[in-house]
N, C-alpha and C. Protein backbone atom coordinates (compact mmCIF):
# COMPACT_ATOMS: atom_id res chain seq x y z
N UNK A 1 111.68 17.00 -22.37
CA UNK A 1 111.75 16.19 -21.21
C UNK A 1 110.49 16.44 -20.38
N UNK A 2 109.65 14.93 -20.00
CA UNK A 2 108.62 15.35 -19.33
C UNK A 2 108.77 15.52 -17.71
N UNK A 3 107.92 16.11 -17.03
CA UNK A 3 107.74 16.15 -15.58
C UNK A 3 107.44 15.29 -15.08
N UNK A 4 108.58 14.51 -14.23
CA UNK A 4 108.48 13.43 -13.18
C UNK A 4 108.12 13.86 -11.74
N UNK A 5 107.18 12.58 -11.26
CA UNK A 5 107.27 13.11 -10.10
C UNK A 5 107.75 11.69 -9.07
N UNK A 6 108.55 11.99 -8.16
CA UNK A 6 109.10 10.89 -7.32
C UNK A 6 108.71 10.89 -6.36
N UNK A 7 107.73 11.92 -5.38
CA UNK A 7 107.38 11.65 -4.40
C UNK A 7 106.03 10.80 -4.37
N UNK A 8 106.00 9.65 -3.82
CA UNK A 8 104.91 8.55 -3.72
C UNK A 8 103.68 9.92 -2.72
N UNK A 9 104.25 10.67 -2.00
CA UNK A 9 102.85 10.59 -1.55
C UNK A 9 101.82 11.93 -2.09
N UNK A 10 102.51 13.04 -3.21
CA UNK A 10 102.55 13.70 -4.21
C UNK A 10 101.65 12.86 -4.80
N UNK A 11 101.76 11.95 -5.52
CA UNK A 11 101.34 10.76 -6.62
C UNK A 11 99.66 10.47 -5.93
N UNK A 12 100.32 9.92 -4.38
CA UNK A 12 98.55 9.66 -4.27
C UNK A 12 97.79 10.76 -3.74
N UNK A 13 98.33 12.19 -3.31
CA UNK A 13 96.77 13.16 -3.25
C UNK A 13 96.85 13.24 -4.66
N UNK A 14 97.45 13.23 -5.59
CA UNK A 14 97.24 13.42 -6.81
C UNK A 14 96.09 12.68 -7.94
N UNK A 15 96.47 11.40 -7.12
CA UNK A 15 95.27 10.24 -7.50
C UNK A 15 93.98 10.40 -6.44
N UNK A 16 93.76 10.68 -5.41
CA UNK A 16 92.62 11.67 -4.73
C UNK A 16 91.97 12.38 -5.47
N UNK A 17 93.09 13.51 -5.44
CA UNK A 17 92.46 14.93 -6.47
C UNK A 17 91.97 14.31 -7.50
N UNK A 18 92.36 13.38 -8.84
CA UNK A 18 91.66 12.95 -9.45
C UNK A 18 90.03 12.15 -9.10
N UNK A 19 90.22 11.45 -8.61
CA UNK A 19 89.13 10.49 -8.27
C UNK A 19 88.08 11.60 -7.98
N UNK A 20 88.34 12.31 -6.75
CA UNK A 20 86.73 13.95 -6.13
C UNK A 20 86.46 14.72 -7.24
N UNK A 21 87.93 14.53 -8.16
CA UNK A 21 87.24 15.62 -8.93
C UNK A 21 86.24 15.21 -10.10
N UNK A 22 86.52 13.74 -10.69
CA UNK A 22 85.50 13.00 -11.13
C UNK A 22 83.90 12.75 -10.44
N UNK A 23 84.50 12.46 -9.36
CA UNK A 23 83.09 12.78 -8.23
C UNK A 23 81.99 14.11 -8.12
N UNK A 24 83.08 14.56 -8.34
CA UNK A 24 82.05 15.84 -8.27
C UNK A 24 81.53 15.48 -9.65
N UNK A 25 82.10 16.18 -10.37
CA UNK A 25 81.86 16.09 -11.68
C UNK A 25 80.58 14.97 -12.20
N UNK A 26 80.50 13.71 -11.75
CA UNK A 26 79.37 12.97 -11.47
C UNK A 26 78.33 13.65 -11.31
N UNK A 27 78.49 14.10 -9.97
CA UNK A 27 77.50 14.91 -8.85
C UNK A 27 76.72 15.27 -9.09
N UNK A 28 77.53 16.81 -9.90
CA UNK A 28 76.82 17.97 -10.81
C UNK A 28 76.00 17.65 -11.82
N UNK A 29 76.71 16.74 -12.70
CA UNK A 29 75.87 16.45 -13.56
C UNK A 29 74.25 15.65 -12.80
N UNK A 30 74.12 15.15 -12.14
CA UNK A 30 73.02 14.22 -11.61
C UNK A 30 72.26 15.53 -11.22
N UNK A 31 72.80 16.21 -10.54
CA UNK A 31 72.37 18.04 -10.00
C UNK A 31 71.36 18.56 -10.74
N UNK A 32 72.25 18.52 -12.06
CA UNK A 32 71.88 19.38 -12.80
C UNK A 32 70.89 18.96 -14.01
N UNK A 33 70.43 17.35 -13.67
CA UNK A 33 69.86 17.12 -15.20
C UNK A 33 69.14 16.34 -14.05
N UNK A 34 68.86 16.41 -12.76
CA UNK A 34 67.75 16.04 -11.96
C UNK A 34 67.34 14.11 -12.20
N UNK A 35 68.40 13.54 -12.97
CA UNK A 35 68.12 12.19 -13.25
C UNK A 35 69.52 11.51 -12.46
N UNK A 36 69.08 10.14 -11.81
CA UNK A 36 70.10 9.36 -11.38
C UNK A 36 71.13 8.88 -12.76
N UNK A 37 70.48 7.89 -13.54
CA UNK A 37 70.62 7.63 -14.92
C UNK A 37 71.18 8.83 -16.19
N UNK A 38 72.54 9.30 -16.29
CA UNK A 38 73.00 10.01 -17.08
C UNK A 38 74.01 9.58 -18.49
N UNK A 39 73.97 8.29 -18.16
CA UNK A 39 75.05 7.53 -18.90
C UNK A 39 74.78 6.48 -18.94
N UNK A 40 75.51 5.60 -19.47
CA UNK A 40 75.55 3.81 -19.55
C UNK A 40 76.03 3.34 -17.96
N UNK A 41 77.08 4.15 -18.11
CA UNK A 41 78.13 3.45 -16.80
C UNK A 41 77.43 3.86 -15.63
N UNK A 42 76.34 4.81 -15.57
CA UNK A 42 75.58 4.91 -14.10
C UNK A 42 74.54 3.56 -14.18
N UNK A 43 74.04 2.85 -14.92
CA UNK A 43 72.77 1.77 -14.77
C UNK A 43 72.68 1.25 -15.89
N UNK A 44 73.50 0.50 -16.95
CA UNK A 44 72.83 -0.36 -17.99
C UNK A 44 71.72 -0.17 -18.00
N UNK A 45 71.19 -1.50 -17.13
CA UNK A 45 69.90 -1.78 -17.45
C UNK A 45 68.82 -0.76 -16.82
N UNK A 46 69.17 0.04 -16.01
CA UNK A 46 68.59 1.34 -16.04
C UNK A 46 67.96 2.37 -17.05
N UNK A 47 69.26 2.48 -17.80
CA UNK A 47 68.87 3.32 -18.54
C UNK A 47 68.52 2.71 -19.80
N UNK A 48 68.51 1.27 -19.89
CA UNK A 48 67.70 0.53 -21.29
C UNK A 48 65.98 0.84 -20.80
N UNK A 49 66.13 0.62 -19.56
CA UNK A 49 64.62 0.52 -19.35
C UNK A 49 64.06 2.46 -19.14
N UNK A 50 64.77 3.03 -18.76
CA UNK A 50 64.22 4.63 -19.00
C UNK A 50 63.92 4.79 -20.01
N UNK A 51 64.93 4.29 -21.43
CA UNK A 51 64.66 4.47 -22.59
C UNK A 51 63.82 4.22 -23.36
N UNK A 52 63.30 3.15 -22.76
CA UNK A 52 61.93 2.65 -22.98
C UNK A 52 60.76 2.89 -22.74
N UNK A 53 61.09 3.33 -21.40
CA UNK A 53 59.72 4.33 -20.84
C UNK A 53 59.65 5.05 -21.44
N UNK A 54 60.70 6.24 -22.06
CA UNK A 54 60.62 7.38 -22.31
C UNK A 54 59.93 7.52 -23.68
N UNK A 55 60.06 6.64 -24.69
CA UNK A 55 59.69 6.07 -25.66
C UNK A 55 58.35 6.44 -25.62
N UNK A 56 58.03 5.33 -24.70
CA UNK A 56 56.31 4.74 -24.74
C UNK A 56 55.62 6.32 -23.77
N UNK A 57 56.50 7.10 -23.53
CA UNK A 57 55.72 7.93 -23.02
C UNK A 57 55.40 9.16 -23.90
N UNK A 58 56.48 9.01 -25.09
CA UNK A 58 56.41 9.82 -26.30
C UNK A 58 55.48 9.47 -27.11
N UNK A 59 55.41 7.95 -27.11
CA UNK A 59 54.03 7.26 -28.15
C UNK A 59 52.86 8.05 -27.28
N UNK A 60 52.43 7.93 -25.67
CA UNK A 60 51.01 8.10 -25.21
C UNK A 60 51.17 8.92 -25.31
N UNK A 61 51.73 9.97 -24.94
CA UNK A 61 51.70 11.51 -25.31
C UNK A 61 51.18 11.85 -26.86
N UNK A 62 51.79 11.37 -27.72
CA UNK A 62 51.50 11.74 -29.37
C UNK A 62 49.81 11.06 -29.31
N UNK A 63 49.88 10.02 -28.93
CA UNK A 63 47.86 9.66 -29.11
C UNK A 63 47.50 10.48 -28.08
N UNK A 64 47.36 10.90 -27.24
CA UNK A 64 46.48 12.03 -26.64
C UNK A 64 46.49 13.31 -27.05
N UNK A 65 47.20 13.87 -27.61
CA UNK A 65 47.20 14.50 -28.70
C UNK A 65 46.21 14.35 -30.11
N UNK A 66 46.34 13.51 -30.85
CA UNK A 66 45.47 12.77 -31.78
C UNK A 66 43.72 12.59 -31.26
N UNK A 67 43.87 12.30 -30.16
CA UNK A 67 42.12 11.89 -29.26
C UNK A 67 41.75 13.50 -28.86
N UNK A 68 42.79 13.90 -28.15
CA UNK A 68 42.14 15.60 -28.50
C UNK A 68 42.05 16.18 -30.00
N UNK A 69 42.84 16.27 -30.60
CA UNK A 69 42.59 17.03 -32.12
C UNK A 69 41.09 16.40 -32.54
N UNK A 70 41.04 14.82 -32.57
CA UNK A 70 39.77 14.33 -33.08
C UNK A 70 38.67 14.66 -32.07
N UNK A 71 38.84 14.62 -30.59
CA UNK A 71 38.05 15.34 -30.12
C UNK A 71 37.17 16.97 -30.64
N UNK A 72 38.00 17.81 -31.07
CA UNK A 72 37.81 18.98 -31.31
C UNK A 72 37.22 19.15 -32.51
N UNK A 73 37.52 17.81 -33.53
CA UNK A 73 37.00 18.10 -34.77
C UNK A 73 35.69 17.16 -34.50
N UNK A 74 35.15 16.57 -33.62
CA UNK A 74 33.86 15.85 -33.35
C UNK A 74 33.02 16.79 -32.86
N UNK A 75 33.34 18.19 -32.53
CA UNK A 75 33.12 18.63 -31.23
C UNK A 75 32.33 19.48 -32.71
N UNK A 76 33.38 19.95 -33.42
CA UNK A 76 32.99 21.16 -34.44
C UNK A 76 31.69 20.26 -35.52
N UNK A 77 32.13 19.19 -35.49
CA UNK A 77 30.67 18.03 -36.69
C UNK A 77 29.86 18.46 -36.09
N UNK A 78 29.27 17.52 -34.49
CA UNK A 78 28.56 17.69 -33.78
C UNK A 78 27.67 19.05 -33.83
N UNK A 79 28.38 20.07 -33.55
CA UNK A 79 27.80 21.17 -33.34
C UNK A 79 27.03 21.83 -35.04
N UNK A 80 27.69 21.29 -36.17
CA UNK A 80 27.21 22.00 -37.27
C UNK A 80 25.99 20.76 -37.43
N UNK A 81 25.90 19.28 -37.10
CA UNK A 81 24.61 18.53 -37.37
C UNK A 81 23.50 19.32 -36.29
N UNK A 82 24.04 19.42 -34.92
CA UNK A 82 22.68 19.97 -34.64
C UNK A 82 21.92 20.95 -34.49
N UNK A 83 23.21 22.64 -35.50
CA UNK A 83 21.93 23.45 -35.97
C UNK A 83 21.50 22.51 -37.15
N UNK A 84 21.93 21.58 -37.90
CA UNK A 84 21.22 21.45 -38.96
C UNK A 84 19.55 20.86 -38.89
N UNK A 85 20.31 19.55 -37.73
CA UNK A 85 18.84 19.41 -36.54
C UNK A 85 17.90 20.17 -36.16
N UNK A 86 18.22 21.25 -35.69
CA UNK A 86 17.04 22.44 -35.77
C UNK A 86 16.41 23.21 -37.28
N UNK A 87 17.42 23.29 -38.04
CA UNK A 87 16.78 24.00 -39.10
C UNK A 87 15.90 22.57 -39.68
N UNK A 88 16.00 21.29 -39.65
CA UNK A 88 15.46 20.15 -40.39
C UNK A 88 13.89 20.33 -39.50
N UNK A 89 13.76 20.30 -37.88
CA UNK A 89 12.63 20.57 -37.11
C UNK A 89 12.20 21.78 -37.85
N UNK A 90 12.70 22.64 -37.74
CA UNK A 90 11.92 23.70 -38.49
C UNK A 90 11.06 23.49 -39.81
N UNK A 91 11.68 22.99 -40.41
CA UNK A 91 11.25 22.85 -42.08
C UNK A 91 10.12 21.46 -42.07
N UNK A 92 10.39 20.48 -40.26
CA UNK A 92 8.95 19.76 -40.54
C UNK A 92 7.60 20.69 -40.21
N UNK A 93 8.00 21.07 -39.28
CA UNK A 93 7.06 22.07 -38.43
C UNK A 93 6.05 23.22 -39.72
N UNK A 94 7.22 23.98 -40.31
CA UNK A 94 6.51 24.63 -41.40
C UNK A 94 6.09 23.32 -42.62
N UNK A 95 6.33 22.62 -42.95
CA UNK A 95 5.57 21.43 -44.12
C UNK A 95 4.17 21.07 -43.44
N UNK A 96 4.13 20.62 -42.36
CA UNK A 96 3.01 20.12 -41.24
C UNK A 96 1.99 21.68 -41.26
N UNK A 97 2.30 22.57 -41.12
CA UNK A 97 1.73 23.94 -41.19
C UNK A 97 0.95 24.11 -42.37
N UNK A 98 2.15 23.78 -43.36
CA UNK A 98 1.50 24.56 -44.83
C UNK A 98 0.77 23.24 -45.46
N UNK A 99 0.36 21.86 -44.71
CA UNK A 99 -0.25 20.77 -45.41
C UNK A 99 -1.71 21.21 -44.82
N UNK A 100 -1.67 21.80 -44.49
CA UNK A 100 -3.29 22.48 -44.04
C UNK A 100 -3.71 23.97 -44.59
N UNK A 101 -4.26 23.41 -45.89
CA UNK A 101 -4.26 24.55 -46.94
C UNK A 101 -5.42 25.26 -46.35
N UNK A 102 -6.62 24.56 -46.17
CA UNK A 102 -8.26 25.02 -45.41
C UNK A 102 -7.81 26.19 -44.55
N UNK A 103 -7.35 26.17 -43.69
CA UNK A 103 -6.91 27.00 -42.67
C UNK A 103 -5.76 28.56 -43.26
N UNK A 104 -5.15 28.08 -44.04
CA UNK A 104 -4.21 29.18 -44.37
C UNK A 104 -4.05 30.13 -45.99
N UNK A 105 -4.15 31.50 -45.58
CA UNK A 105 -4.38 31.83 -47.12
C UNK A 105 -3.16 31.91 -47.96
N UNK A 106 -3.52 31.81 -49.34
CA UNK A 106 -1.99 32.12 -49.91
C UNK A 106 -0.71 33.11 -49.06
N UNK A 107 -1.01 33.93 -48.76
CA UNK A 107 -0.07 34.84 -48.50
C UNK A 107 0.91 34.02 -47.52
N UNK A 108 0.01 32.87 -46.57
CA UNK A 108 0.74 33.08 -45.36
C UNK A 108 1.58 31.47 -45.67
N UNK A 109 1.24 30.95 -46.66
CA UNK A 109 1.64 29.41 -47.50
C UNK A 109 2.91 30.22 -48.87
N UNK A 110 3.05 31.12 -48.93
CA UNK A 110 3.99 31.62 -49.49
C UNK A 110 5.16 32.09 -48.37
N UNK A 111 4.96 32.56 -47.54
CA UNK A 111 5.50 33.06 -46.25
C UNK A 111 6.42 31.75 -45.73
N UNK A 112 5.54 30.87 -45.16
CA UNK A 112 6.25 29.37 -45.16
C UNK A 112 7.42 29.01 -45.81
N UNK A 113 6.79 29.16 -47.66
CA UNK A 113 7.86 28.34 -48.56
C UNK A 113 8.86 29.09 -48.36
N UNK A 114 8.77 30.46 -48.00
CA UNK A 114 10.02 31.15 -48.05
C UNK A 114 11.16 30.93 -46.80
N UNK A 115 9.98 30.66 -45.37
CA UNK A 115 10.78 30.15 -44.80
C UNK A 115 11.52 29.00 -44.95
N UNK A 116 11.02 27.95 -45.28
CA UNK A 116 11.34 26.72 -45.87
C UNK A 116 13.04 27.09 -46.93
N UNK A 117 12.77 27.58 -47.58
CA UNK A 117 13.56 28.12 -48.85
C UNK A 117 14.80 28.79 -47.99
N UNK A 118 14.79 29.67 -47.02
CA UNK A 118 15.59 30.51 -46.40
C UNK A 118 16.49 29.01 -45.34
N UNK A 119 15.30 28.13 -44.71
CA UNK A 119 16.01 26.68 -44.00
C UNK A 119 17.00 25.91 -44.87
N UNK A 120 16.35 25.66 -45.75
CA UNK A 120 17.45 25.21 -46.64
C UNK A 120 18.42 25.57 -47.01
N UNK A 121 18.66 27.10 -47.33
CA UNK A 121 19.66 27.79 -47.81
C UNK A 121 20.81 27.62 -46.98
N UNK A 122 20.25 27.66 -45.19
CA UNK A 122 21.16 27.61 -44.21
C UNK A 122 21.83 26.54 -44.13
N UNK A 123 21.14 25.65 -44.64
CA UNK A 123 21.58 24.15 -44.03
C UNK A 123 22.69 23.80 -45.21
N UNK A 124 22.55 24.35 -46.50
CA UNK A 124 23.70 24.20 -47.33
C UNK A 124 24.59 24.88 -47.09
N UNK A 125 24.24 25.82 -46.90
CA UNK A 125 25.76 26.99 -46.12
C UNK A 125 26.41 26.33 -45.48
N UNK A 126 25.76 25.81 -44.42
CA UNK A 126 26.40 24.77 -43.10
C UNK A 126 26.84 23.99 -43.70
N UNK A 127 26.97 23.07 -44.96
CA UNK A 127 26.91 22.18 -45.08
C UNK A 127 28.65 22.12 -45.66
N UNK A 128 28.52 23.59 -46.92
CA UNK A 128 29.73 23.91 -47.50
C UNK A 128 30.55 24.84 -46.78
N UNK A 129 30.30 25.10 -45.07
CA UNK A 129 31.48 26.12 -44.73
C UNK A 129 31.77 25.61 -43.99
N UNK A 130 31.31 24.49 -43.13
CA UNK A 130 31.89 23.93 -41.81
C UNK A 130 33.04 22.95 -42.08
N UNK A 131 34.59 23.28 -41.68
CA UNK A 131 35.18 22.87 -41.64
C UNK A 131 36.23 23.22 -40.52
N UNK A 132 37.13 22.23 -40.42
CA UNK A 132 38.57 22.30 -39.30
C UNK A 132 39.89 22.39 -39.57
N UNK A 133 40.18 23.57 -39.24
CA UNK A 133 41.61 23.77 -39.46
C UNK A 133 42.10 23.55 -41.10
N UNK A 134 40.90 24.32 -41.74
CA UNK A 134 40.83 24.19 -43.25
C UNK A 134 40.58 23.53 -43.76
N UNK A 135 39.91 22.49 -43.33
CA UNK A 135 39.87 21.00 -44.01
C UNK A 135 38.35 20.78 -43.98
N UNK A 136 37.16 20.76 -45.15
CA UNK A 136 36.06 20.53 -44.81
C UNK A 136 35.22 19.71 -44.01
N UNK A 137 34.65 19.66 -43.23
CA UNK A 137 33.84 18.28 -43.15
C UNK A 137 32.54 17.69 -43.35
C-alpha cells in the first residue's frame, strides 16, 4: 500500500520543494560549468549556434597550429639555406682568389682547394642532416 497524502496544502510546499529544488539544481550547474547554455531546454537555438562556434573554433585553432608547425619547419630550411649561402660566398670568394694563378704560389692554390673541398663537405653535411622532427628536408 502506497503513501497518500490528503492534505492539499502538504501537496503544494511539496510541489514548491520540487520546483527550488530543480532551480537550484539549474543554478549550480550554470555555476559550475560557467556557461548559460547547458542543455537543449536552456536555448535551442543557442546552443545550435555555440555548437557551431565551438566547432569553427576547433577548426581555427587546429590551422594555427599547422601555420606554426610550418612556421618552425620554414624557420629550420631557412636557417640551413643560409649557412649554405655563406659557405657558397665562400667558395666564390676562394675560386675568384685561386683564378689568379700570377699572384699565388702552389702552396697557397692548394690551401684554397682544400678550403673549397672542406666548403663543400659542409654544405653536404647540411644538406643530409638538416631535418624536422625526423623528417628530412
Amino acid at each position: 500500500m502506497g503513501l497518500t497524502v490528503t492534505n492539499v496544502n502538504s501537496l503544494a510546499l511539496l510541489n514548491i520543494l520540487n520546483r527550488t529544488s530543480a532551480s537550484q539544481s539549474d543554478t549550480l550547474m550554470r555555476l559550475s560549468t560557467g556557461s548559460r547554455i547547458n542543455a537543449g531546454k536552456d536555448d535551442p537555438a543557442g546552443l545550435i549556434a555555440m555548437t557551431n562556434l565551438q566547432s569553427s573554433l576547433t577548426a581555427t585553432n587546429a590551422a594555427i597550429q599547422n601555420n606554426q608547425r610550418t612556421d618552425s619547419i620554414l624557420k629550420v630550411a631557412d636557417n640551413a639555406l643560409g649557412e649554405i649561402n655563406t659557405l657558397l660566398d665562400q667558395i666564390q670568394s676562394l675560386a675568384q682568389k685561386s683564378a689568379n694563378t700570377g699572384s699565388l704560389s702552389a702552396a697557397e692554390i692548394a690551401s684554397n682547394q682544400a678550403q673549397l673541398d672542406n666548403a663543400i663537405a659542409a654544405i653536404d653535411r647540411i644538406i643530409g642532416t638538416t631535418e624536422f622532427n625526423g623528417r628530412k628536408l
